[in-house]
N, C-alpha and C. Protein backbone atom coordinates (compact mmCIF):
# COMPACT_ATOMS: atom_id res chain seq x y z
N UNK A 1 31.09 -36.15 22.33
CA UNK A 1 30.25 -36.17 21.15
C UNK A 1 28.79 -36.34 21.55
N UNK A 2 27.89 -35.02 21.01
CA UNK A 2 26.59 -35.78 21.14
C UNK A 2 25.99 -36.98 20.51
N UNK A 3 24.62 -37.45 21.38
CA UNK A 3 23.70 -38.53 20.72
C UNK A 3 23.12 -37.68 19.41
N UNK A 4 22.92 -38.65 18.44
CA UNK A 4 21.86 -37.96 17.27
C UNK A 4 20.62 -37.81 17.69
N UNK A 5 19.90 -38.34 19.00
CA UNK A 5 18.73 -37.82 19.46
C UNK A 5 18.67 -36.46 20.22
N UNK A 6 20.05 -36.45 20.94
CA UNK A 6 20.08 -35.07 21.79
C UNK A 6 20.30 -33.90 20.36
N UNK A 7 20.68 -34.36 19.64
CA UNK A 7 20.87 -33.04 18.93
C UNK A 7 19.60 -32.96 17.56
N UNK A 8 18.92 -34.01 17.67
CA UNK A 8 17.88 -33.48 16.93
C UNK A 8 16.99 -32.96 17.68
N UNK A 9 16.38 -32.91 19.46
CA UNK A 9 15.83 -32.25 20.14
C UNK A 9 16.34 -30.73 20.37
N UNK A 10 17.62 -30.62 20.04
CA UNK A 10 18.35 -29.36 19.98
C UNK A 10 18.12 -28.48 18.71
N UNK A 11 17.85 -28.99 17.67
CA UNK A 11 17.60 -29.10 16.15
C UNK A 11 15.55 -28.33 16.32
N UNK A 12 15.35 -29.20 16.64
CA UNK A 12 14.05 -28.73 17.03
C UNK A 12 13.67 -27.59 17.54
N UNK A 13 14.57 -27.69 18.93
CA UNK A 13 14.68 -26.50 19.70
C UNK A 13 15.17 -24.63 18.02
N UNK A 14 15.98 -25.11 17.69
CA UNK A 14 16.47 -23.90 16.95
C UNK A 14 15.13 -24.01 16.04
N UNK A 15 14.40 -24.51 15.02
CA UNK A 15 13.56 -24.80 14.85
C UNK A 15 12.27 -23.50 15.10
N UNK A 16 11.92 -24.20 16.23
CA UNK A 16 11.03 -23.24 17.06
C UNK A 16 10.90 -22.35 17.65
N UNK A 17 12.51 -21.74 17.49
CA UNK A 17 12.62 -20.34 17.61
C UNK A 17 13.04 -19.66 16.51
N UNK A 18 13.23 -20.73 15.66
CA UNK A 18 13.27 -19.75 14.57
C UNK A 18 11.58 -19.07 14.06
N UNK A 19 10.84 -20.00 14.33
CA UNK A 19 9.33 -19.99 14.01
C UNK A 19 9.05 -18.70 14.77
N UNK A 20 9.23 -18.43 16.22
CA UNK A 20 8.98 -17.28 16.89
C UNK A 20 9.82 -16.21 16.42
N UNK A 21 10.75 -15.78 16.05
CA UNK A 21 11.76 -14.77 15.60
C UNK A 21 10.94 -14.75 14.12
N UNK A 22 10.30 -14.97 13.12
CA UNK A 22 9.49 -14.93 12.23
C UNK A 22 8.48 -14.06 12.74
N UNK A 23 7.46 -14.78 13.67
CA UNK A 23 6.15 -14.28 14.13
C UNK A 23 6.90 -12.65 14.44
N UNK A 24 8.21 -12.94 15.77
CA UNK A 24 8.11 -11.66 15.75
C UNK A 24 8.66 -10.42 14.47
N UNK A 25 9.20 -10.75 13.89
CA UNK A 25 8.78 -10.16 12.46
C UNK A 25 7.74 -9.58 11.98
N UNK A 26 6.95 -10.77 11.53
CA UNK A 26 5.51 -9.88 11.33
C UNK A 26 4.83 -9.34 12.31
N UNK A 27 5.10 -9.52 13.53
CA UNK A 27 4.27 -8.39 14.10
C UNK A 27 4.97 -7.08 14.18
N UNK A 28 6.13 -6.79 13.91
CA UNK A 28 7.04 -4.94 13.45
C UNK A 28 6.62 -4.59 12.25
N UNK A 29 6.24 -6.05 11.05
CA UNK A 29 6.02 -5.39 9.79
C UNK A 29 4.80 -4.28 9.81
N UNK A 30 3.95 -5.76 10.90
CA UNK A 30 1.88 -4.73 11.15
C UNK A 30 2.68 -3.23 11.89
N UNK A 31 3.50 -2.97 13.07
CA UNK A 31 3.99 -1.97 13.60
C UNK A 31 4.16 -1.33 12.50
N UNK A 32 5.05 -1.12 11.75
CA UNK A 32 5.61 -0.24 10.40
C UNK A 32 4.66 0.08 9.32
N UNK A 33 3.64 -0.58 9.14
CA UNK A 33 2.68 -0.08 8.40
C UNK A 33 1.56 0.57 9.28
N UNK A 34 2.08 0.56 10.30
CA UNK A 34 0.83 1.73 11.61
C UNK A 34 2.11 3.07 11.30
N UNK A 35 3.31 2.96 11.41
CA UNK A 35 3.82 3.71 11.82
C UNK A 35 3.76 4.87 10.16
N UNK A 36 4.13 3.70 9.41
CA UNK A 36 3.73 4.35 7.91
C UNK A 36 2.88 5.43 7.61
N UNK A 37 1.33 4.91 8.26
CA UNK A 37 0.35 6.25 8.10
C UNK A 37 0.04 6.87 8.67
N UNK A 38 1.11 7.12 10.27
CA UNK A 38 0.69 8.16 11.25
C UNK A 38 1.93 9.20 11.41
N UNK A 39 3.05 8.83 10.56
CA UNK A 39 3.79 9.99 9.98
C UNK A 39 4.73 10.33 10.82
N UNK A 40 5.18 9.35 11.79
CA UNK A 40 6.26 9.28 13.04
C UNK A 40 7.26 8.44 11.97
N UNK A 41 8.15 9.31 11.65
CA UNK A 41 9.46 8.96 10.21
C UNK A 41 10.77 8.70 11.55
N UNK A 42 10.66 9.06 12.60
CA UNK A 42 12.05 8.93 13.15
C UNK A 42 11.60 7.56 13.94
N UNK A 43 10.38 6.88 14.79
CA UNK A 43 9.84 5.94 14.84
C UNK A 43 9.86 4.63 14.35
N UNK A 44 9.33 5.38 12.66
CA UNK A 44 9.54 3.97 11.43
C UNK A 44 11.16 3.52 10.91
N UNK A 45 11.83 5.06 11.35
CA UNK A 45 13.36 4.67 11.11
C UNK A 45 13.92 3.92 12.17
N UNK A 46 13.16 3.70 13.74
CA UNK A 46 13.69 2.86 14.33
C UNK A 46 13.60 1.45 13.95
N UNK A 47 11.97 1.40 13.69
CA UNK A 47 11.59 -0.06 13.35
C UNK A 47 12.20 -0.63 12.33
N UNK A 48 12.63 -0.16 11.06
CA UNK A 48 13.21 -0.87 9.87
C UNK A 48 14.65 -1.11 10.46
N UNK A 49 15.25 -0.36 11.38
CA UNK A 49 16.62 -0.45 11.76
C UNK A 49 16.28 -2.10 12.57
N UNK A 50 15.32 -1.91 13.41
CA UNK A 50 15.18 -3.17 14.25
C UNK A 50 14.63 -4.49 13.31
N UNK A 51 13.87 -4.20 12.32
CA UNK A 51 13.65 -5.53 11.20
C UNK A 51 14.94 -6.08 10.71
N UNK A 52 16.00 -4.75 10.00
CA UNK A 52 17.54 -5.45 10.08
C UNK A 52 17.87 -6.14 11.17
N UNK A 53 18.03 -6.01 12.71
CA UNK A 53 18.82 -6.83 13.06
C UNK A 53 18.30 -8.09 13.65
N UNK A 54 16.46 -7.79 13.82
CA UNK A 54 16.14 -8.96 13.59
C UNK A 54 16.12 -10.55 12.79
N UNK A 55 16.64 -9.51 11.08
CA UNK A 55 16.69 -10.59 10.19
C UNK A 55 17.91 -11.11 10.39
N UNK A 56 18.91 -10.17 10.51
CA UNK A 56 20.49 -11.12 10.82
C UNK A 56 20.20 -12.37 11.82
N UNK A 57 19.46 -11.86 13.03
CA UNK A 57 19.16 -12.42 14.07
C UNK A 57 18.99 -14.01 13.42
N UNK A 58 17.73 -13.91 12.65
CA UNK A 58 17.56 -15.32 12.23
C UNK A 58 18.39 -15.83 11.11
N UNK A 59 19.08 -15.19 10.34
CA UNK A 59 20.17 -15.84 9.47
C UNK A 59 20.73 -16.48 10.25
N UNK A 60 21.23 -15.99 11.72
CA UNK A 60 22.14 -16.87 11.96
C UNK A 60 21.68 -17.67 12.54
N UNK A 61 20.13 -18.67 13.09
CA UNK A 61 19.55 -19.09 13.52
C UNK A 61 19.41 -19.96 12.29
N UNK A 62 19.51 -19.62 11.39
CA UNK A 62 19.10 -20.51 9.86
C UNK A 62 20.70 -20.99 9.63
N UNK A 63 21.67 -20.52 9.92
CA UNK A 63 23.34 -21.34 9.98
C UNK A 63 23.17 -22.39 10.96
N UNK A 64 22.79 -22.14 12.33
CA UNK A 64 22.78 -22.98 13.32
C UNK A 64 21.67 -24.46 12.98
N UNK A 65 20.97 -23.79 12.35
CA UNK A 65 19.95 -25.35 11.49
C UNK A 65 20.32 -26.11 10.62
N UNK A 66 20.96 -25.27 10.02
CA UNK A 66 21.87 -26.17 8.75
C UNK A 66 22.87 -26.92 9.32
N UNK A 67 23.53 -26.19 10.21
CA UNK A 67 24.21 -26.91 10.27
C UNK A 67 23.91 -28.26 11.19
N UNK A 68 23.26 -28.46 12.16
CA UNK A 68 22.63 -29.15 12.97
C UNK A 68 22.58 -30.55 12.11
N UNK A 69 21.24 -29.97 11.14
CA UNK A 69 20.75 -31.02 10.01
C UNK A 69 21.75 -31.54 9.43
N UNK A 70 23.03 -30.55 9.08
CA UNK A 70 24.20 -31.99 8.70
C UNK A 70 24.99 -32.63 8.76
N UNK A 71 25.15 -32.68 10.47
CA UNK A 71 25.50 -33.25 11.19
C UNK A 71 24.69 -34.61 12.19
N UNK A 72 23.59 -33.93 11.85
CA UNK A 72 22.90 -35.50 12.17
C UNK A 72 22.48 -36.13 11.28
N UNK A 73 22.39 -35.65 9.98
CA UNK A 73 22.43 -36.76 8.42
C UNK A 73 23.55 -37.54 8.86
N UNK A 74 24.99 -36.88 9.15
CA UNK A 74 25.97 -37.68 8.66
C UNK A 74 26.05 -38.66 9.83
N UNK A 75 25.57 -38.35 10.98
CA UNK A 75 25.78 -39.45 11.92
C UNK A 75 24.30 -40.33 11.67
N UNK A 76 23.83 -40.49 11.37
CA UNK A 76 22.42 -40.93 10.78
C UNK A 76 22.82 -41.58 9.08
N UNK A 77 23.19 -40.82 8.06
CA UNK A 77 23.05 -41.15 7.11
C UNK A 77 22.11 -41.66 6.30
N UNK A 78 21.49 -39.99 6.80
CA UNK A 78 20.39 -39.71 5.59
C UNK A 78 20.54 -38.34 5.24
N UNK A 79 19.34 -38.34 4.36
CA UNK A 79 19.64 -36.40 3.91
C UNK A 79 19.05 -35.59 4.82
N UNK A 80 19.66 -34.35 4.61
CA UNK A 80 19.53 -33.24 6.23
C UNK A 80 18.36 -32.51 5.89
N UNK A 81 16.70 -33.12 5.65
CA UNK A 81 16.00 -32.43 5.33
C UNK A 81 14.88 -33.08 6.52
N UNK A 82 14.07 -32.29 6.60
CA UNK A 82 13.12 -32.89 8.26
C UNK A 82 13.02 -33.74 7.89
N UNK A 83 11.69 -34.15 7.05
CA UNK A 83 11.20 -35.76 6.41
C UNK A 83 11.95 -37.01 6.92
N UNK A 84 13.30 -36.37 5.97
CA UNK A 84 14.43 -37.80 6.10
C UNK A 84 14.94 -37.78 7.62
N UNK A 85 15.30 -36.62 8.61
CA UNK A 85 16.12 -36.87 9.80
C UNK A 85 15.00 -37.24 10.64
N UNK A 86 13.00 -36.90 10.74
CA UNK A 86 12.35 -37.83 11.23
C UNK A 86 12.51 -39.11 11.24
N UNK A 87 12.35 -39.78 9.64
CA UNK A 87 12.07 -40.79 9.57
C UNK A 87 13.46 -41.88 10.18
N UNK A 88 14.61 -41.18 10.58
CA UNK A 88 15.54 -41.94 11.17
C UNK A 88 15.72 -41.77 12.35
N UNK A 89 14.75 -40.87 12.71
CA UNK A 89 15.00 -40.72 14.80
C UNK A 89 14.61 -41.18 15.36
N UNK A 90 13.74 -41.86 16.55
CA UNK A 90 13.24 -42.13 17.55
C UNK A 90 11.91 -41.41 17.32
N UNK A 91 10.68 -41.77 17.83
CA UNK A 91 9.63 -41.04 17.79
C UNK A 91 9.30 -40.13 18.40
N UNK A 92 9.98 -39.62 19.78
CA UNK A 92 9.92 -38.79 20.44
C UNK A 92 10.40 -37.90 19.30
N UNK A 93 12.22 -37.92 18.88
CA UNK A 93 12.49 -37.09 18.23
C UNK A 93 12.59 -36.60 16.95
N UNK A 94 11.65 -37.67 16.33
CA UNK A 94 10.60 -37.46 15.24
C UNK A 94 9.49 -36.32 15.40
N UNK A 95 9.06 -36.90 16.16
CA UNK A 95 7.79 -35.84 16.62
C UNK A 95 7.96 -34.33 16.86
N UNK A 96 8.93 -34.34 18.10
CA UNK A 96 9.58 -32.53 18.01
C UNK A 96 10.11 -32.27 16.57
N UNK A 97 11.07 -32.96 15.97
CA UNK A 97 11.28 -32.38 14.69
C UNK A 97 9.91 -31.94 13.43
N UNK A 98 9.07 -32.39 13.42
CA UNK A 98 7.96 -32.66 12.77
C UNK A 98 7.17 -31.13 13.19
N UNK A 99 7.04 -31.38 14.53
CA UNK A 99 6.07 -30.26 15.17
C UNK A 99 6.63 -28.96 15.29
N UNK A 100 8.03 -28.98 15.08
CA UNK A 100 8.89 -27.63 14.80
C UNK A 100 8.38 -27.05 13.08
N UNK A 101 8.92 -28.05 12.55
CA UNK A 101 8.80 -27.76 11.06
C UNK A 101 7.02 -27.11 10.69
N UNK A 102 6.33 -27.83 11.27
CA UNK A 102 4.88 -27.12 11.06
C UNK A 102 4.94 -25.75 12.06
N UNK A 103 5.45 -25.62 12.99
CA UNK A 103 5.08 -24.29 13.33
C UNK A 103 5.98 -23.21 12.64
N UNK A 104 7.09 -23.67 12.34
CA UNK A 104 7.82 -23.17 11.10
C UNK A 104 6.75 -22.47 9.83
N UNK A 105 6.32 -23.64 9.35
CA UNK A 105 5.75 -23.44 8.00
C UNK A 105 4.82 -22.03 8.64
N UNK A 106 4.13 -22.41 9.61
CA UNK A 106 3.07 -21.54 9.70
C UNK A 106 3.28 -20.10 10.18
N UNK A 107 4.79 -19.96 10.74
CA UNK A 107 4.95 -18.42 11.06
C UNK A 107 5.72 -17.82 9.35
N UNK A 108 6.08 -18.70 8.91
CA UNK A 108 6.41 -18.38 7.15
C UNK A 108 5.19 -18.26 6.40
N UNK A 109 4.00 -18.78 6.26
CA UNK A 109 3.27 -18.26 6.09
C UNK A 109 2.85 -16.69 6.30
N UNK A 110 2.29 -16.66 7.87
CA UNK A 110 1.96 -15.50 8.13
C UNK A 110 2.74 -14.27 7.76
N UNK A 111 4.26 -14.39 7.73
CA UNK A 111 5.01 -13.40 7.14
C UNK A 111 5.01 -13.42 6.06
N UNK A 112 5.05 -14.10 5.05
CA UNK A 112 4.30 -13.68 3.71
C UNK A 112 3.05 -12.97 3.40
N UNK A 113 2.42 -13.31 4.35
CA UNK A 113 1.04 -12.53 4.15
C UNK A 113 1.03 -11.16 4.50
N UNK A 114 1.60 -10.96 5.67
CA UNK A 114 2.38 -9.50 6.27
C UNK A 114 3.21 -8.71 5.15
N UNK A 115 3.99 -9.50 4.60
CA UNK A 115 4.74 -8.93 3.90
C UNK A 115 4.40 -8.83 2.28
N UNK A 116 3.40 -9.46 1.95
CA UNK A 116 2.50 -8.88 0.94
C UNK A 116 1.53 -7.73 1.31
N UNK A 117 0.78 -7.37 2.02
CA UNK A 117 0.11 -6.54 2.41
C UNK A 117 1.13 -5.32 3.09
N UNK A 118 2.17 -5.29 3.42
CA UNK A 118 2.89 -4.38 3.26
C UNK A 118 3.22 -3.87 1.87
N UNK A 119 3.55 -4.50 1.19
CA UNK A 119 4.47 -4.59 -0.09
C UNK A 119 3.28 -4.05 -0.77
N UNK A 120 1.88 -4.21 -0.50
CA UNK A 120 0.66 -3.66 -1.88
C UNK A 120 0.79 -2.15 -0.82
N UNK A 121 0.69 -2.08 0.21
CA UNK A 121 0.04 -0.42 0.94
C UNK A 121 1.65 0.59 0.54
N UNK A 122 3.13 -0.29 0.37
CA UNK A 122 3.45 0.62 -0.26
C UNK A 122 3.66 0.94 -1.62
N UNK A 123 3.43 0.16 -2.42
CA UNK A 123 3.08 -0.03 -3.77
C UNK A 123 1.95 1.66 -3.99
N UNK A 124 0.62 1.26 -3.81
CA UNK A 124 -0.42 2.78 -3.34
C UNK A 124 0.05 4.01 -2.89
N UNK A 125 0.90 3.43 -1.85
CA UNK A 125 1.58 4.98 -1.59
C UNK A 125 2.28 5.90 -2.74
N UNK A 126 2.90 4.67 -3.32
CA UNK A 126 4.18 5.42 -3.92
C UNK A 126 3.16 5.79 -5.79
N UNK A 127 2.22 4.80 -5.60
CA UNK A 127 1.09 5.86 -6.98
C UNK A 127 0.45 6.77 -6.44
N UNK A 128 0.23 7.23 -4.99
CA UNK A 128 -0.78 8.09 -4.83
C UNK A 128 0.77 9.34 -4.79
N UNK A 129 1.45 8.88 -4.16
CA UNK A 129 2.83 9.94 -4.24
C UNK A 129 2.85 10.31 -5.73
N UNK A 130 2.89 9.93 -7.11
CA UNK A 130 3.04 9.95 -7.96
C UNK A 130 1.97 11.13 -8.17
N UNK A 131 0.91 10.57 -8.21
CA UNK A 131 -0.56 10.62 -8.60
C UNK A 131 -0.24 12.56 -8.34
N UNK A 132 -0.09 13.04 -7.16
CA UNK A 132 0.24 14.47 -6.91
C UNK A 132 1.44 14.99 -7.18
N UNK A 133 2.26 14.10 -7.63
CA UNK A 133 3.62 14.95 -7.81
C UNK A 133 3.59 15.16 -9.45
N UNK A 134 2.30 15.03 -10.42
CA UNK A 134 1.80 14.45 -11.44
C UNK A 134 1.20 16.35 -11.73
N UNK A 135 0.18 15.87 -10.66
CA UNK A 135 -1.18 17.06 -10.71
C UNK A 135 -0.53 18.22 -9.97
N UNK A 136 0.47 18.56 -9.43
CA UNK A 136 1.15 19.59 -8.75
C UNK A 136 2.09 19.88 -9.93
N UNK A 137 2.85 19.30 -10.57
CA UNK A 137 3.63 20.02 -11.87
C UNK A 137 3.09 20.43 -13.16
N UNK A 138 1.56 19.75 -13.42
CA UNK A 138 0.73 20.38 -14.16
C UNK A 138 0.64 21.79 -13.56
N UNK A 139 0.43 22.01 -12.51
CA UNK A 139 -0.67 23.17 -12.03
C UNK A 139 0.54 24.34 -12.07
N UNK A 140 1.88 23.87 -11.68
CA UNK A 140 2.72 24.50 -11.85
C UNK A 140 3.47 24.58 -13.06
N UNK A 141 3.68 24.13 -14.08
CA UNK A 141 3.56 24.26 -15.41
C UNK A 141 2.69 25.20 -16.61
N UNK A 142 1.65 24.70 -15.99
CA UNK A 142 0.63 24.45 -17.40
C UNK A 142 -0.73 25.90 -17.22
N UNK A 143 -0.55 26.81 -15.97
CA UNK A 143 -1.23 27.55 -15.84
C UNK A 143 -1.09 28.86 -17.46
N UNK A 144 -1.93 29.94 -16.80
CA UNK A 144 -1.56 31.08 -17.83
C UNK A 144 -1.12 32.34 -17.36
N UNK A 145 -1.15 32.14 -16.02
CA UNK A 145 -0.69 33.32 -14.87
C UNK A 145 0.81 33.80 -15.51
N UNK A 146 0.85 34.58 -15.45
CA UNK A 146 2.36 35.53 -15.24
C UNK A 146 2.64 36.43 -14.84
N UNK A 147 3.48 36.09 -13.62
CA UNK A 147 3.43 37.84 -12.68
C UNK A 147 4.10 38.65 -13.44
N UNK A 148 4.82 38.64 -14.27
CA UNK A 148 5.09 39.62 -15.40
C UNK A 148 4.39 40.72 -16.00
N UNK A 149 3.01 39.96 -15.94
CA UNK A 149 1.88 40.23 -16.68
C UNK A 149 1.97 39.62 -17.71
């Protein structure tokens, strides 16, 4: 059986890679919106294939946390949320838990921001797509031409 300190340094550890498996996220999202407007479609079909298995990647990195956290609540007996499994560890392993969770927050951040600024450039696309598929069925519609005469 582990110590509840070895496995909240382990806890940490998943933690902080979950934080990096994020970062690397948003940096394929910035890739995919390069790849978006330079019109390499078999390229961008790699990258969205690779954002899937990146995200599984961290689902299951987000099972391995959960579960971590409630397993050292219960040997601890507190709730499996950072705050509470700090405030019952050791300060060492207070501290890694703490300093995980902020670099956490901050690669969740940045992928929100990535992933809003994706989410508006294809938003534009898909009105400027509109915008001509709009003014091209007028023109093809609405003329007075008839090769008929």
């Amino acid at each position: 059986m582990k110590f509840p300190e070895s496995l909240a340094l382990e806890l940490a550890g998943v933690i902080e890679e979950m934080a990096s498996r994020l970062e690397g996220i948003a940096g394929l999202l910035k890739e995919e919106r390069r790849l978006i407007g330079g019109g390499n479609y078999l390229a961008l079909q790699n990258a969205i294939k690779e954002l899937e298995r990146r995200a599984s990647n961290f689902l299951s990195l987000e099972g391995d946390r959960d579960r971590l956290a409630r397993e050292i609540s219960a040997l601890l007996h507190c709730e499996p949320k950072i705050s509470a499994l700090a405030s019952c560890t050791d300060e060492v392993e207070a501290s890694a838990l703490l300093e995980a969770a902020r670099k956490l927050e901050s690669s969740m951040a940045v992928l929100k921001a990535e992933l809003d600024i994706t989410s508006r450039l294809l938003d534009e696309s898909k009105r400027y797509g509109e915008m001509i598929l709009s003014q091209l069925s007028s023109l093809a519609g609405g003329g007075t031409f008839n090769i008929q005469g």
